[in-house]
N, C-alpha and C. Protein backbone atom coordinates (compact mmCIF):
# COMPACT_ATOMS: atom_id res chain seq x y z
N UNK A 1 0.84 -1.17 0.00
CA UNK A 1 0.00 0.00 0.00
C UNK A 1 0.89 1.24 0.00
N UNK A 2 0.60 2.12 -1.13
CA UNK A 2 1.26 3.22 -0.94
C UNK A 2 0.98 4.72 -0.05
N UNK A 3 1.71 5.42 0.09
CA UNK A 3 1.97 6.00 1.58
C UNK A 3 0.93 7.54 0.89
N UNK A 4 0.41 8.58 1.77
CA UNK A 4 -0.16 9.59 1.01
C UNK A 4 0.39 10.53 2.26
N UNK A 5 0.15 12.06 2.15
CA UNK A 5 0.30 12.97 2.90
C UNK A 5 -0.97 13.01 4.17
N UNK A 6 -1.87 12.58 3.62
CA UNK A 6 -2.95 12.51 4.61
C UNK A 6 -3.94 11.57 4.36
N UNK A 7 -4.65 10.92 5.31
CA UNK A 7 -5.70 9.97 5.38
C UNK A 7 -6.55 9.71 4.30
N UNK A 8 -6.49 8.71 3.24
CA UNK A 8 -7.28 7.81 1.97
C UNK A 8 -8.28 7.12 3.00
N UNK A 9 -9.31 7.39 2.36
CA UNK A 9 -10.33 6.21 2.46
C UNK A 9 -11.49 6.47 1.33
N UNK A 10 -11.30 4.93 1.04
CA UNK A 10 -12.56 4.72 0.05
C UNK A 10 -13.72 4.03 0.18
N UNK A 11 -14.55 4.63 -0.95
CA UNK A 11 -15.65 4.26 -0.85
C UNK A 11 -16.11 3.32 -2.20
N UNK A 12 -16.77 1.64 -2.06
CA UNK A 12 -16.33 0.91 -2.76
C UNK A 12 -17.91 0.00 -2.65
N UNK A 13 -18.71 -0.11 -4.16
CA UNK A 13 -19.93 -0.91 -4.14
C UNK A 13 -20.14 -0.42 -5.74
N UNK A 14 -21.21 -1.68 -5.47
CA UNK A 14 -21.99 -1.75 -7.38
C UNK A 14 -22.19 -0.07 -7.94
N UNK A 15 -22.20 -0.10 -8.89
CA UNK A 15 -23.15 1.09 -9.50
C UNK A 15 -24.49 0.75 -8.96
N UNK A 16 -25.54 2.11 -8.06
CA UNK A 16 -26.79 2.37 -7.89
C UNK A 16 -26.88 1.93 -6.27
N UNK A 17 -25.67 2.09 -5.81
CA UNK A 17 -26.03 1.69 -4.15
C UNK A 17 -26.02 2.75 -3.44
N UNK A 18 -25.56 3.55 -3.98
CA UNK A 18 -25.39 4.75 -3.03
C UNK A 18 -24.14 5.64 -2.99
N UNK A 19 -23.11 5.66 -3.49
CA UNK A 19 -22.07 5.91 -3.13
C UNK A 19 -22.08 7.42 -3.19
N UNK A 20 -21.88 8.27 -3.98
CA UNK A 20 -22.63 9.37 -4.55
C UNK A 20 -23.21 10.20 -3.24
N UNK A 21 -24.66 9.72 -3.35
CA UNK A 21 -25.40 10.12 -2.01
C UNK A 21 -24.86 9.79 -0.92
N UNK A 22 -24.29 8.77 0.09
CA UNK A 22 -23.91 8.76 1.06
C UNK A 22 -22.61 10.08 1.17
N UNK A 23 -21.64 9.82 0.26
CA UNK A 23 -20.61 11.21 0.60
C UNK A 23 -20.88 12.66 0.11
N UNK A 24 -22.30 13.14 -0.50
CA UNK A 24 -22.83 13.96 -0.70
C UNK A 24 -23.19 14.51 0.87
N UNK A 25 -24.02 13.32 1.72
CA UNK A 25 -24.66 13.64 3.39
C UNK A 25 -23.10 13.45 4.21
N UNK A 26 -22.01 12.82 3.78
CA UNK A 26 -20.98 12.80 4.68
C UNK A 26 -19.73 14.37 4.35
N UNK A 27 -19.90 14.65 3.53
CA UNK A 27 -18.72 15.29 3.62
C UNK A 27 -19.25 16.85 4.57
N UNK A 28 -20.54 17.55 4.55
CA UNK A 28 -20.75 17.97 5.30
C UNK A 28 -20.78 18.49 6.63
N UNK A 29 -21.22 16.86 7.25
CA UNK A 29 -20.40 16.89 8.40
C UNK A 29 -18.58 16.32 8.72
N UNK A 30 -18.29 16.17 8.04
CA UNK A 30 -16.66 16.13 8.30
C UNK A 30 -16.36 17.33 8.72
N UNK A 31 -16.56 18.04 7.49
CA UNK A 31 -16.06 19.45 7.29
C UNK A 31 -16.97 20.41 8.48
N UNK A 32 -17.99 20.31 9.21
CA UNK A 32 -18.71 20.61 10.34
C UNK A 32 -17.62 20.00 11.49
N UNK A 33 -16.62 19.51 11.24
CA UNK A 33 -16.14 19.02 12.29
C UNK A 33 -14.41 19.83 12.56
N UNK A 34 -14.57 20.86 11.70
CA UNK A 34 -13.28 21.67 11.09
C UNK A 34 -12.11 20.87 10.07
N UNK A 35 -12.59 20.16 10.07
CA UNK A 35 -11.80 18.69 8.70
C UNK A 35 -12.12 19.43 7.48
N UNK A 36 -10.85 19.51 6.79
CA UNK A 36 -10.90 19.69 4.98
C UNK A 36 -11.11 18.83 4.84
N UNK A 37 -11.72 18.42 4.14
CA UNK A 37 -11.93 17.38 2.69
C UNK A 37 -11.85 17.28 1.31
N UNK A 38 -10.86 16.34 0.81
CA UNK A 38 -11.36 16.77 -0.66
C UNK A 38 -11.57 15.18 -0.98
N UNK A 39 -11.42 15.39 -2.41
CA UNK A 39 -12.28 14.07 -2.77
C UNK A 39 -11.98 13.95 -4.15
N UNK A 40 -11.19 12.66 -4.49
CA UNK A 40 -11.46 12.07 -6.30
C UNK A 40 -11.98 10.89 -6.03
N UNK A 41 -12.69 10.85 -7.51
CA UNK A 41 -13.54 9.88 -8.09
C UNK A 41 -13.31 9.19 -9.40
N UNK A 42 -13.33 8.01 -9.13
CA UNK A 42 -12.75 7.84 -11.11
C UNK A 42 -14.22 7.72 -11.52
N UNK A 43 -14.66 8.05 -13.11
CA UNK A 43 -15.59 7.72 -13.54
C UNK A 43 -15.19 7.03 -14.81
N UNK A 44 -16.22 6.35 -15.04
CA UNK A 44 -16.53 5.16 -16.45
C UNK A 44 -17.22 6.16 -17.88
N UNK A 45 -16.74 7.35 -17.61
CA UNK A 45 -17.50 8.18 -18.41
C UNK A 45 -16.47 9.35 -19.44
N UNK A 46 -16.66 9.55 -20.12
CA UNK A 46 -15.65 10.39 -20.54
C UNK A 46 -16.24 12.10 -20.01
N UNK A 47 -15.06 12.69 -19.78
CA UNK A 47 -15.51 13.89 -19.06
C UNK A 47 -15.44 14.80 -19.76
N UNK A 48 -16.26 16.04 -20.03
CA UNK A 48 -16.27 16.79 -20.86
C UNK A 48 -16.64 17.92 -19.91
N UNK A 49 -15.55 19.25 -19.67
CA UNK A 49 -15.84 20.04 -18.84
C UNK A 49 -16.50 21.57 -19.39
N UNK A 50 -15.23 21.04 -20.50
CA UNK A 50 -15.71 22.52 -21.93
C UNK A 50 -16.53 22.24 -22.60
N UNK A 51 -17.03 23.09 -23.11
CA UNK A 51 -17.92 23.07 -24.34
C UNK A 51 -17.32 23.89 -25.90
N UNK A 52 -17.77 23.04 -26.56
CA UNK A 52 -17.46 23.34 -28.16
C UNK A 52 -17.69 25.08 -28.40
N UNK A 53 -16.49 25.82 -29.35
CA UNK A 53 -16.69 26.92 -29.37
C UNK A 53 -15.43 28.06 -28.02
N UNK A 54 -15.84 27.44 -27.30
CA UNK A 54 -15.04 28.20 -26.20
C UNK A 54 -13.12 27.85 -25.98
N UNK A 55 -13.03 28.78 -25.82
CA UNK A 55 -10.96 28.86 -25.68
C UNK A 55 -10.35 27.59 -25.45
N UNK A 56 -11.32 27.21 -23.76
CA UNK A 56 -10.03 26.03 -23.80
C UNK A 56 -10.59 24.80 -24.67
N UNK A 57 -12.00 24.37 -24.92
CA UNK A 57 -11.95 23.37 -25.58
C UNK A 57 -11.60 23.61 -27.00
N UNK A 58 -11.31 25.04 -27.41
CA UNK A 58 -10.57 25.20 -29.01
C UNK A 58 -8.59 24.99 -28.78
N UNK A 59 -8.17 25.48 -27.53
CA UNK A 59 -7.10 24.84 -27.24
C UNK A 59 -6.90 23.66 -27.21
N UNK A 60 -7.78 22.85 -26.45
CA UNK A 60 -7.67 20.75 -26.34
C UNK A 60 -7.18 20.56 -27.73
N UNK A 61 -8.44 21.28 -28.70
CA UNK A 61 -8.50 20.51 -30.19
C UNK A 61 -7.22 20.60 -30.61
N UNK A 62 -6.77 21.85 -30.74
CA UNK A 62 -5.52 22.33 -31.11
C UNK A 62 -4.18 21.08 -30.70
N UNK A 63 -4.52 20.60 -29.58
CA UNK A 63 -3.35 19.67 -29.41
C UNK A 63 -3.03 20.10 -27.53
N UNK A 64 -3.50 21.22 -27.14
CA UNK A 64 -2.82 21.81 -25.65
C UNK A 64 -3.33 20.56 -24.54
N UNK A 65 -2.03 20.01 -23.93
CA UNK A 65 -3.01 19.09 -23.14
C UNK A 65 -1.26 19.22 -22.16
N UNK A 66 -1.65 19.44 -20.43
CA UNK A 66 -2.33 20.14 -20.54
C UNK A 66 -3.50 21.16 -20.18
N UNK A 67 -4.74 21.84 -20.05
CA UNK A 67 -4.82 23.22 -20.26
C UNK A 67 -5.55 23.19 -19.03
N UNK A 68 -5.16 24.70 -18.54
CA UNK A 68 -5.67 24.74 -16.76
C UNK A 68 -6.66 25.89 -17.15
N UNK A 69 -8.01 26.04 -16.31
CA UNK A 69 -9.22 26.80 -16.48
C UNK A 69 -8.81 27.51 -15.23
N UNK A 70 -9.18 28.74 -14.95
CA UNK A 70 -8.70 29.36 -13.65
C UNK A 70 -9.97 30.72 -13.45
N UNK A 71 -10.12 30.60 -12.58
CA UNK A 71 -10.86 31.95 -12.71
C UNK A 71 -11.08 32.26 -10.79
N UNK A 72 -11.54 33.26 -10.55
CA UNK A 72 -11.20 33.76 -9.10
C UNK A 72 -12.28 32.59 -7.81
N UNK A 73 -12.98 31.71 -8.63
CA UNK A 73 -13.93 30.65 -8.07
C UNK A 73 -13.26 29.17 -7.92
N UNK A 74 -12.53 28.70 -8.74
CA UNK A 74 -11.51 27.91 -8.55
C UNK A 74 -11.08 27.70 -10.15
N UNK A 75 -10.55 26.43 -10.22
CA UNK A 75 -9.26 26.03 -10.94
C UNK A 75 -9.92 24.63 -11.85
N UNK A 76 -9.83 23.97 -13.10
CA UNK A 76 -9.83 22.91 -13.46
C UNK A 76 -8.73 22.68 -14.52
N UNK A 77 -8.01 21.28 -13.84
CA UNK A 77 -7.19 21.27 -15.19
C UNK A 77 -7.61 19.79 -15.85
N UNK A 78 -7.48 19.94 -17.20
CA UNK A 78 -7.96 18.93 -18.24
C UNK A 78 -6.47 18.34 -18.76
N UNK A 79 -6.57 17.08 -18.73
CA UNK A 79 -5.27 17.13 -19.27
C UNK A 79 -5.76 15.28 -20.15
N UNK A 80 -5.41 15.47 -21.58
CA UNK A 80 -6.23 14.30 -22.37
C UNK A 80 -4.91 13.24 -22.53
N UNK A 81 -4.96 11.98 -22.75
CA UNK A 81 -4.78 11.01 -22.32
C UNK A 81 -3.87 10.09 -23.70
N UNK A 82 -2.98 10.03 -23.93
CA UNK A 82 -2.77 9.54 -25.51
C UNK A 82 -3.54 8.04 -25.55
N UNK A 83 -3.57 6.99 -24.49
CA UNK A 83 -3.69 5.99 -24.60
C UNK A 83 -5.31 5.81 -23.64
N UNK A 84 -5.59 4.81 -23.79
CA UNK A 84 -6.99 4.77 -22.93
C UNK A 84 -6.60 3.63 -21.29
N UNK A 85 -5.48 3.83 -21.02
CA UNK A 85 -5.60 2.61 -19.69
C UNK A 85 -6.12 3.17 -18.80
N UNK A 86 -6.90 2.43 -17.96
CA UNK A 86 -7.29 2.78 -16.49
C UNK A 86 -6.65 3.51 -16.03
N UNK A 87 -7.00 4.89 -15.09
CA UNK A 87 -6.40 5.72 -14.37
C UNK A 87 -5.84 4.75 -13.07
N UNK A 88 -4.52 4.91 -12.29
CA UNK A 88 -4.08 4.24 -11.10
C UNK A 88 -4.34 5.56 -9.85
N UNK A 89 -4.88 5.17 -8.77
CA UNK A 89 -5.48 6.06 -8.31
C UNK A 89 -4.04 6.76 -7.54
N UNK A 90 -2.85 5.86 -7.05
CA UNK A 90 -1.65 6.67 -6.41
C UNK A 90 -1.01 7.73 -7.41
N UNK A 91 -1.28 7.16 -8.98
CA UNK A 91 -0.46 8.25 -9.77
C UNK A 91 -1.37 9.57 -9.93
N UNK A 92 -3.27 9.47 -10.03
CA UNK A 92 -3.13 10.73 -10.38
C UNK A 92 -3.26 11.45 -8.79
N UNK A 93 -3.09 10.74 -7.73
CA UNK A 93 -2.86 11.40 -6.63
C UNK A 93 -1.44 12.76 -6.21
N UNK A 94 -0.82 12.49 -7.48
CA UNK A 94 0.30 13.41 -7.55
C UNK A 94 -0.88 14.89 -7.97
N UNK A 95 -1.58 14.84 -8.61
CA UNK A 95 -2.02 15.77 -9.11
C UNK A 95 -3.01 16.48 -8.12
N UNK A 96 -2.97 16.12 -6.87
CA UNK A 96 -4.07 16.52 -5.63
C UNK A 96 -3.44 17.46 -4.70
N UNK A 97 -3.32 18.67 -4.43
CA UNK A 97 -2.74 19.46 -3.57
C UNK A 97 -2.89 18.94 -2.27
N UNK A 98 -2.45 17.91 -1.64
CA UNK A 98 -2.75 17.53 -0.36
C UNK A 98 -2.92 18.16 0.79
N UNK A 99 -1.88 19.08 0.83
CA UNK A 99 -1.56 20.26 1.31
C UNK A 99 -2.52 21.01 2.14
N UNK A 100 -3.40 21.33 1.30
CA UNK A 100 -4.99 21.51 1.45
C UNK A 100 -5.90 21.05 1.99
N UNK A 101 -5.63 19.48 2.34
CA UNK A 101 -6.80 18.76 3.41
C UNK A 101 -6.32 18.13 4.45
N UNK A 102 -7.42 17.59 5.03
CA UNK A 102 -7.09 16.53 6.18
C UNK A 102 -6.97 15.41 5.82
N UNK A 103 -8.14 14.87 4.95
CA UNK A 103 -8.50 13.66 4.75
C UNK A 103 -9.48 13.77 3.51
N UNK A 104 -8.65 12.84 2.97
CA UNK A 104 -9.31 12.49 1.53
C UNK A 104 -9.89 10.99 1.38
N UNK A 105 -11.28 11.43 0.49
CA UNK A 105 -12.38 10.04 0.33
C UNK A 105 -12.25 9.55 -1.36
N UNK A 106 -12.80 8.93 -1.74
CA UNK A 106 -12.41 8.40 -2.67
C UNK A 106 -13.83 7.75 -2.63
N UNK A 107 -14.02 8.19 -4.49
CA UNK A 107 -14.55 6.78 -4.87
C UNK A 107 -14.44 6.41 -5.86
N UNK A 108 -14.76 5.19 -6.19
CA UNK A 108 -14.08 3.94 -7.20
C UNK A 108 -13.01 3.66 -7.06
N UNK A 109 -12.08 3.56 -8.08
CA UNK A 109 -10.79 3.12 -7.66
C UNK A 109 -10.65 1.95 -6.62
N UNK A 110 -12.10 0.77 -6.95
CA UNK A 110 -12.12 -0.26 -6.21
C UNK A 110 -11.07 -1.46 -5.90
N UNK A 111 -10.49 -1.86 -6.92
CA UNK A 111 -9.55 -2.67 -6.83
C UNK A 111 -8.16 -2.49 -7.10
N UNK A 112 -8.07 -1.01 -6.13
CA UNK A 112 -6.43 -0.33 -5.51
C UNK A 112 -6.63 -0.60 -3.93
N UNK A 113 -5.49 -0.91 -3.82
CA UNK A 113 -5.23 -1.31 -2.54
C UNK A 113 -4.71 -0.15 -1.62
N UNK A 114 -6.01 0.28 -0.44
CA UNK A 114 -5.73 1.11 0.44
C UNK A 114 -7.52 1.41 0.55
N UNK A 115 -7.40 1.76 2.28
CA UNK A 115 -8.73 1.34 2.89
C UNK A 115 -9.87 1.95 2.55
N UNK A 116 -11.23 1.02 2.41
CA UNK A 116 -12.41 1.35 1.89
C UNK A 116 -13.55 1.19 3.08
N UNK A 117 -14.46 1.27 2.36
CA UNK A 117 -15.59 0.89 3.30
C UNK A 117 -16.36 0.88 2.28
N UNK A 118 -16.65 -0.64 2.43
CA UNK A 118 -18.12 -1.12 1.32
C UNK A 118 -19.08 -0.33 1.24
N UNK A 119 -20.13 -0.56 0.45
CA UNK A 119 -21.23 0.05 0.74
C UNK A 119 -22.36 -1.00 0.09
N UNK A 120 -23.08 -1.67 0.66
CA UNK A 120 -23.91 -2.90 0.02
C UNK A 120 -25.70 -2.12 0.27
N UNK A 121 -26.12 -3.07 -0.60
CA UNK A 121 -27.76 -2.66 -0.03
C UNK A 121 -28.17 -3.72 -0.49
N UNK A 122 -29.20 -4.56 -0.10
CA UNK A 122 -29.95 -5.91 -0.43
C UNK A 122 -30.66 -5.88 -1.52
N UNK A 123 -31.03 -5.25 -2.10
CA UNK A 123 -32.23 -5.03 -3.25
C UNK A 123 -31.20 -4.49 -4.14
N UNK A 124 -29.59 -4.25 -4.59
CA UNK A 124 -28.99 -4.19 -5.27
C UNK A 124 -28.24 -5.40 -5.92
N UNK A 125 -28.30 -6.72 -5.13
CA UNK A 125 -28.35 -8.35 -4.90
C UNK A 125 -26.75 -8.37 -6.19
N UNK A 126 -25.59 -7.37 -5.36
CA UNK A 126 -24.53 -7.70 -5.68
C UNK A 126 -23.56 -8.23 -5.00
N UNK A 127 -22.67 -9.33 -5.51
CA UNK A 127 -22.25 -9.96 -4.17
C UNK A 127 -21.22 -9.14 -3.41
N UNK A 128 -20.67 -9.15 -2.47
CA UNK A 128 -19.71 -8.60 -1.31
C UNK A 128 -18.55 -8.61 -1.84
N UNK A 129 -17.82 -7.46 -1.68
CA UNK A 129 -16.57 -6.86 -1.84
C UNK A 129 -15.69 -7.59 -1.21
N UNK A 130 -16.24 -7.54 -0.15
CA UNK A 130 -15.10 -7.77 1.53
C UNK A 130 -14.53 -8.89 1.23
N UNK A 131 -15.02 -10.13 0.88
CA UNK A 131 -14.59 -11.10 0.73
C UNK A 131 -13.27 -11.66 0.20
N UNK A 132 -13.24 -10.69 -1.15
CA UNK A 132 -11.90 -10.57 -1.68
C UNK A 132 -11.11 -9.44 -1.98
N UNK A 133 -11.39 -8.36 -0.91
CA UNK A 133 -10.39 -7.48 -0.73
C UNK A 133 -10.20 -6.99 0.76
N UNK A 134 -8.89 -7.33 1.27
CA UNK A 134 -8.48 -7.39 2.42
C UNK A 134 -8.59 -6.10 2.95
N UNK A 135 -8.44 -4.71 2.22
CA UNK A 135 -8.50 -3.55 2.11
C UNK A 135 -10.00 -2.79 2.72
N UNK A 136 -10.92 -3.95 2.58
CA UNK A 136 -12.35 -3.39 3.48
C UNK A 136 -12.43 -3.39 4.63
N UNK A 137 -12.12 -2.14 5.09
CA UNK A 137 -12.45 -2.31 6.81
C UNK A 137 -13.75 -2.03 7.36
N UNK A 138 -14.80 -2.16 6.70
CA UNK A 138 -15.91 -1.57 7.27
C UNK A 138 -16.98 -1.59 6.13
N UNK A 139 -17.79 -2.33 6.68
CA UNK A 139 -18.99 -2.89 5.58
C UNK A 139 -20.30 -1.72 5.77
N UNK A 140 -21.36 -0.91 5.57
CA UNK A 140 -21.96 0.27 5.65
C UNK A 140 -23.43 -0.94 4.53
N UNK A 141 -24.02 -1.20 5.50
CA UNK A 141 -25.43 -1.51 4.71
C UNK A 141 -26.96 -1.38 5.34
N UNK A 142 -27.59 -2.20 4.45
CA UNK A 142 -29.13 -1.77 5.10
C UNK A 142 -29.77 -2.67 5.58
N UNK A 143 -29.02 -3.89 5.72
CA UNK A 143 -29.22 -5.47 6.57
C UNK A 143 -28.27 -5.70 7.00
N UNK A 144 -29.03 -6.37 8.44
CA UNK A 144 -27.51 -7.12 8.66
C UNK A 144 -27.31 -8.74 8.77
N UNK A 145 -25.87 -8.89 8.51
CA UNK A 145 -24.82 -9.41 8.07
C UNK A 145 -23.83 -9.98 9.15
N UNK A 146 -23.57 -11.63 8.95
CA UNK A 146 -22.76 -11.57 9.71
C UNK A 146 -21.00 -11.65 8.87
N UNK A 147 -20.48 -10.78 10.07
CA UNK A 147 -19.41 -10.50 9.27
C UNK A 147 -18.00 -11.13 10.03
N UNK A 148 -16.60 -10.89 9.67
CA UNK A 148 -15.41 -11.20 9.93
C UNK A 148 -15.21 -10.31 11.51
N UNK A 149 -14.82 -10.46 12.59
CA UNK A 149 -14.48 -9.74 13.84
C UNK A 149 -13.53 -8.59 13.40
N UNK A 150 -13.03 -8.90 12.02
CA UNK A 150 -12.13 -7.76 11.95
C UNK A 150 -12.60 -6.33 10.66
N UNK A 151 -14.11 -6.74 10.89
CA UNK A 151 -14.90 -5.82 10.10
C UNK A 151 -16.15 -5.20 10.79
N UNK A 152 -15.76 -4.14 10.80
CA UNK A 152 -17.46 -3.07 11.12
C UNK A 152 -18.19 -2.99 10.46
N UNK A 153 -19.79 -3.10 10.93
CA UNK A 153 -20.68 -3.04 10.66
C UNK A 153 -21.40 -1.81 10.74
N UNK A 154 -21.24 -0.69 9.81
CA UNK A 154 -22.08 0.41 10.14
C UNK A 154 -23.57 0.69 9.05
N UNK A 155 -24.57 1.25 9.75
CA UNK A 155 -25.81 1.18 8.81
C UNK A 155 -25.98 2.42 7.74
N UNK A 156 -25.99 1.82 6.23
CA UNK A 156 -25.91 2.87 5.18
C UNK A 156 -26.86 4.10 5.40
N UNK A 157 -27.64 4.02 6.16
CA UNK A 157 -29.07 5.33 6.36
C UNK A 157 -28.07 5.76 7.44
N UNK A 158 -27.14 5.57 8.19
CA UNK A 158 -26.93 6.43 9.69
C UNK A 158 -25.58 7.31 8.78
N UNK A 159 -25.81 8.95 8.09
CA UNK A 159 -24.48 8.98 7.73
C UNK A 159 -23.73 9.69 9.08
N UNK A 160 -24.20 10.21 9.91
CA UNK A 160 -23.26 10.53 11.28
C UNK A 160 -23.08 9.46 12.05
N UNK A 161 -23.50 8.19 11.67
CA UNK A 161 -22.51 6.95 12.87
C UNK A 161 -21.48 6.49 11.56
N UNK A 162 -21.35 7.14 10.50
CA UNK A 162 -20.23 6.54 9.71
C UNK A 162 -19.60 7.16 9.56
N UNK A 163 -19.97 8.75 9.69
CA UNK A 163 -18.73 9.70 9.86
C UNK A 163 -18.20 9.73 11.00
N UNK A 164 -18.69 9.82 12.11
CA UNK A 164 -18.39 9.42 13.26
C UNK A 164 -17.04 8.26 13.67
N UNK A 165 -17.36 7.13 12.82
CA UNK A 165 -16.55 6.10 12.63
C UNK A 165 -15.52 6.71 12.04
N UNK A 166 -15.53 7.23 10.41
CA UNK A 166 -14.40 7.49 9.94
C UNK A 166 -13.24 8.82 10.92
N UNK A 167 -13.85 9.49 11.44
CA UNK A 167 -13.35 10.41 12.23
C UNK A 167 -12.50 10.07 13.25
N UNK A 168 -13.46 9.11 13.75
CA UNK A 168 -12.40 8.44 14.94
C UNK A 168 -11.27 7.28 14.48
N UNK A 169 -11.76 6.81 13.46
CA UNK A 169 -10.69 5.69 13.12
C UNK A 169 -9.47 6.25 12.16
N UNK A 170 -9.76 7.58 11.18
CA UNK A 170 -8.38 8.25 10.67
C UNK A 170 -8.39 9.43 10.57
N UNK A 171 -8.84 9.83 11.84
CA UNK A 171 -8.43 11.37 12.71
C UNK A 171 -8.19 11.74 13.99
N UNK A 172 -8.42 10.45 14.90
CA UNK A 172 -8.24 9.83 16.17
C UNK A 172 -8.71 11.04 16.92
N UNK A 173 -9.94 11.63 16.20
CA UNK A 173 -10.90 12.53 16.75
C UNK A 173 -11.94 11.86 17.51
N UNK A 174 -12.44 11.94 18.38
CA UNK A 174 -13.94 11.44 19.33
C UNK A 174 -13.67 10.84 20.14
């Protein structure tokens, strides 16, 4: 497992369980707790930030890659890809001002090694993560489950007993 400036944890389940919404209601209170947060996500989607017509996506075309958006609200940089492999989540972690937070969440980037917390729901009837990744410390669902002694059980509807959890377990806050 590779080493970061500050606290990784991910968040790791099917498409349509929740993932999204649960750190939409969690990052809130982190950050209610004086905790920065920031947060990458890989997506299965191609990202399109510009739109056709405008500077920087007439720069992309041009070849500029690459090209940083800046304006007094924040910052995006686009930078296009010659080849199509999977993003590795430690490399584009170079590109994260760490500097800047406490603790960073993650999602996707399921099968990189460094700690997650499942997220299951029964009526999504996908099988369990945990099983074959040693990297789950903490299962977050809407049944319960019996699990490994060396796994928590927290409930996907409670998001302050899971922030709660994450707080105390990699901020040795509470």
């Amino acid at each position: 497992m590779q080493q970061t400036q500050v606290p990784l944890l991910g968040f790791a389940a099917a498409s349509g369980t929740g993932k999204t919404t649960l750190l939409e209601q969690i990052i809130p209170l982190i950050k209610a707790q004086g905790l920065r947060v920031g947060l990458i996500k890989k997506s299965h989607h191609n990202i399109q930030v510009d739109q056709p017509g405008k500077d920087s996506f007439r720069f992309r075309v041009a070849g500029g890659s690459p090209v940083m958006l800046c304006t007094s609200h924040g910052r995006v940089l686009i930078t296009e890809f010659s080849k199509s492999a999977e993003p590795h989540l430690f490399e584009e972690l170079q590109f994260f001002d760490q500097s800047q937070v406490d603790l960073i969440l993650v999602e996707g980037f399921k099968s990189e090694c460094f700690p997650k917390i499942e997220l299951h729901r029964a009526a999504v009837k996908e099988p369990l993560l945990y099983l074959n990744d040693p990297n789950i410390i903490a299962l977050a669902t809407d049944s319960f489950l019996e699990l490994p002694s060396n796994l928590v059980q927290l409930d996907i509807n409670q998001p302050r007993a899971i922030t709660d959890f994450i707080i105390k377990q990699f901020m040795g806050i509470l």
